[in-house]
Protein backbone atom coordinates (compact mmCIF):
# COMPACT_ATOMS: atom_id res chain seq x y z
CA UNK A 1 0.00 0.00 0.00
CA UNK A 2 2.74 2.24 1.02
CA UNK A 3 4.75 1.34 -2.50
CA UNK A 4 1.49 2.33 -4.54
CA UNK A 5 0.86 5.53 -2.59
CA UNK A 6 4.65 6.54 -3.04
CA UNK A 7 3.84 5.39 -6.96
CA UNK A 8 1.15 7.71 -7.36
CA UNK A 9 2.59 10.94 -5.66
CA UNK A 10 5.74 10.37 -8.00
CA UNK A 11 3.29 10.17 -10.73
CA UNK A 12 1.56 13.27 -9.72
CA UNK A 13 4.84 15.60 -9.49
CA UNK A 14 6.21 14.08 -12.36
CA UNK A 15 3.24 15.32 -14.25
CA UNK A 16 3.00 19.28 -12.46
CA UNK A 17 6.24 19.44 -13.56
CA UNK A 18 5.83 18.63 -17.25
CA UNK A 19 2.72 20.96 -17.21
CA UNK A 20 4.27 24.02 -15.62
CA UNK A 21 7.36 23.49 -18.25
CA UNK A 22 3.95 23.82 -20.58
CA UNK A 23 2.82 26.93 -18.73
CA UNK A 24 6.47 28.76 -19.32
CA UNK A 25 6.32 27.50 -22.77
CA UNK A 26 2.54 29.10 -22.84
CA UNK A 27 4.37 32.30 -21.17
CA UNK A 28 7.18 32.69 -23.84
CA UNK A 29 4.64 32.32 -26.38
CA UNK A 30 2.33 34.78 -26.05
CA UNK A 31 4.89 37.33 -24.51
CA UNK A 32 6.20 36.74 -28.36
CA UNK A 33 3.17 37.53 -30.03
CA UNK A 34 2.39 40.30 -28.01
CA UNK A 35 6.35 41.66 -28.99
CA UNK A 36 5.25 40.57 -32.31
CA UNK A 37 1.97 42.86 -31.99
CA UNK A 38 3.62 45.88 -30.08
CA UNK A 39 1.14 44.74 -27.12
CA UNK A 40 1.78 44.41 -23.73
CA UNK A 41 1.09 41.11 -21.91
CA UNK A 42 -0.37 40.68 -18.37
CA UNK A 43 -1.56 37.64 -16.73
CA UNK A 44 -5.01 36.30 -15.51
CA UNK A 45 -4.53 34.08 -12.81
CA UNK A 46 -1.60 31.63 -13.91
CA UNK A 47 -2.47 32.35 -17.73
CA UNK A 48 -1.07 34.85 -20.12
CA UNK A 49 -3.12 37.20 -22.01
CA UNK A 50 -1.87 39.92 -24.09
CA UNK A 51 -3.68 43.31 -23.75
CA UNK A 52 -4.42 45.64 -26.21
CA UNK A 53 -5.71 48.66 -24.49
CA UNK A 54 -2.56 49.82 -23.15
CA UNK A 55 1.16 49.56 -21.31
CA UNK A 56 0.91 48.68 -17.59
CA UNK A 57 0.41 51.10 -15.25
CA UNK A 58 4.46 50.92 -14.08
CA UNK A 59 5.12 52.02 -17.76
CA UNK A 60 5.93 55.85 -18.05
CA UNK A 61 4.71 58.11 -21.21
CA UNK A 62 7.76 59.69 -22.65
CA UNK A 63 7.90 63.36 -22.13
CA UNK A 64 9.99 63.85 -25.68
CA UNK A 65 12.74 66.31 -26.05
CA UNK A 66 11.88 65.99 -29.90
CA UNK A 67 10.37 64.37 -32.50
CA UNK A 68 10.99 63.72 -35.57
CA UNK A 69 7.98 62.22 -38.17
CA UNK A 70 8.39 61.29 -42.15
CA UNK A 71 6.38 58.45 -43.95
CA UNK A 72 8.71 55.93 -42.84
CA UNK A 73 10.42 56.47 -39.84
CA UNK A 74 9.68 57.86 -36.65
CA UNK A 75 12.53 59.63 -34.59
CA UNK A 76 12.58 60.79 -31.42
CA UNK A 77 15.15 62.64 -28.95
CA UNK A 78 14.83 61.34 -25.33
CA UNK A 79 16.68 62.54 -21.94
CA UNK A 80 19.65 60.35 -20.95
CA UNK A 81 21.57 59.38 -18.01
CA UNK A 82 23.75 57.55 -20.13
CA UNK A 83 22.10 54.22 -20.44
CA UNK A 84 18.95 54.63 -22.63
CA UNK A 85 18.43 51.95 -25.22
CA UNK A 86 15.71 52.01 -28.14
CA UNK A 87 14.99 48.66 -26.09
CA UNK A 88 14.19 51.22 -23.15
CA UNK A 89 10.96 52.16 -25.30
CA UNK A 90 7.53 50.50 -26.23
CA UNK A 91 4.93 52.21 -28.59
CA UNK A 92 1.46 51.98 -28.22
CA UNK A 93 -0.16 51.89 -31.52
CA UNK A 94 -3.63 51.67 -32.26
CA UNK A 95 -5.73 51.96 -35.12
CA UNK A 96 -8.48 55.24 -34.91
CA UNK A 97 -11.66 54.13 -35.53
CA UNK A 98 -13.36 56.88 -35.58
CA UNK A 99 -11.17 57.93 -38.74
CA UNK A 100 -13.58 57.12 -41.65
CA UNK A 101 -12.64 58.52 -44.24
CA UNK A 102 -9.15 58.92 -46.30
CA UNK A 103 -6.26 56.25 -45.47
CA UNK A 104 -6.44 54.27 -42.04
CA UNK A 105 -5.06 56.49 -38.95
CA UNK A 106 -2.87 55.41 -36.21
CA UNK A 107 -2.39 57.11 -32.80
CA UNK A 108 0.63 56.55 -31.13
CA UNK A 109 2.31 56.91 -27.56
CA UNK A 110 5.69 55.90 -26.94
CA UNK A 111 5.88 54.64 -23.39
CA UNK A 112 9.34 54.24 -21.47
CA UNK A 113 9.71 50.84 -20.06
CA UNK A 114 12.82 50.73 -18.39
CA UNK A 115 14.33 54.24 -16.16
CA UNK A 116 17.47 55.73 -16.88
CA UNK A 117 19.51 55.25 -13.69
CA UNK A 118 23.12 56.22 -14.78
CA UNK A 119 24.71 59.28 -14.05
CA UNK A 120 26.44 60.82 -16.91
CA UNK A 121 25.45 63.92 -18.61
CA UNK A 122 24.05 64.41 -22.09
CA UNK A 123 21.98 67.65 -21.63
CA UNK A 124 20.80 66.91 -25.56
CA UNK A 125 19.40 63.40 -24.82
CA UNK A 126 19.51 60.78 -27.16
CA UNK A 127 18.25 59.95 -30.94
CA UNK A 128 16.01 56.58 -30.85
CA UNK A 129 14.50 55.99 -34.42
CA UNK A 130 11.89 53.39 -35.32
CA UNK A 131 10.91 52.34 -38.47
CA UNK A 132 6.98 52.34 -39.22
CA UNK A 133 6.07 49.81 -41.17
CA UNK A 134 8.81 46.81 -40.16
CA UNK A 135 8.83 47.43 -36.09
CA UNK A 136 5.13 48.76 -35.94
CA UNK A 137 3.61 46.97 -38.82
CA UNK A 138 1.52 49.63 -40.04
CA UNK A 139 0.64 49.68 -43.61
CA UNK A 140 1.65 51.34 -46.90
CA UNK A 141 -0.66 54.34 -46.53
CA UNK A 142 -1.89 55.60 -43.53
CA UNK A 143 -1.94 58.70 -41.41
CA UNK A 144 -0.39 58.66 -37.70
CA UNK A 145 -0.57 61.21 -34.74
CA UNK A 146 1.67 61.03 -31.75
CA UNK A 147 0.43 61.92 -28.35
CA UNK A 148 3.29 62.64 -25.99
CA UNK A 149 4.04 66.04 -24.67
CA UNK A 150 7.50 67.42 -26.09
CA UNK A 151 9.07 69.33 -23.75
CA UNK A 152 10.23 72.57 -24.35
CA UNK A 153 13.95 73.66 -22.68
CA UNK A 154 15.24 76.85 -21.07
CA UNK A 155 17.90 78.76 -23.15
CA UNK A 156 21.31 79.02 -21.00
CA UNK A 157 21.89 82.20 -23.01
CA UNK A 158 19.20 84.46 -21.53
């Protein structure tokens, strides 16, 4: 009796550990789609679930130094402590649908994931570029707007 009892709790961690190596493979899944998507990824319960309405709340919206818009590429200049990475950023882009007419519109915020903790000084910030249509997937034609206050600096020459 005590053999078969050992059997079946054996049995029973043997197979909670093949389904939570299933659950991180789950995990890495969808936190690849939702890179994939430009989406941010949360999780119900034990479960994944990428969400679409918006960055988590620890996620900070830029305040850019400037910006920098053309059909294909979308620059912006960013404060710097010395360690700010393009990887630093995520961009939340939806489609407008309230935008009827003309070529499909996009609004975009570009969210900072990661803080800047270094010390060094680069009172011009930084130059972080993305590139529309391969890192955002938007289409041939459209129309964008970006959200995100730009700030405006004090002149050391007054």
């Amino acid at each position: 009796m005590k053999r078969k009892t050992l059997i079946c709790c054996l049995v029973i961690i043997a197979l909670v550990g093949l389904s939570s190596g299933a659950l991180y493979s789950n995990y890495k899944k969808a936190q690849e789609e939702a890179n994939s998507r430009n989406a941010a990824m949360k999780e119900n319960g034990s479960a994944p679930v990428i969400d679409l309405t918006g960055p988590p709340p620890d996620w900070t919206e830029e305040v850019l130094m400037g910006l920098f818009a053309n059909r294909n590429e979308l620059a912006i200049r960013v404060g710097s402590g010395g360690c700010t990475k393009k990887e630093d950023f995520w961009i939340w882009c939806h489609y407008d649908e309230e935008s009827k007419s003309g070529p499909p519109h996009y609004v975009l915020t570009i969210y900072r994931m990661r803080k800047d903790e270094c010390k060094a000084f680069h009172p011009s910030g930084v130059l972080i570029k993305f590139n529309l249509r391969e890192e955002l997937g938007l289409p041939d034609l459209f129309t964008y707007l970006v959200t995100n206050r730009v700030e405006v600096g004090v002149s050391l020459n007054k």
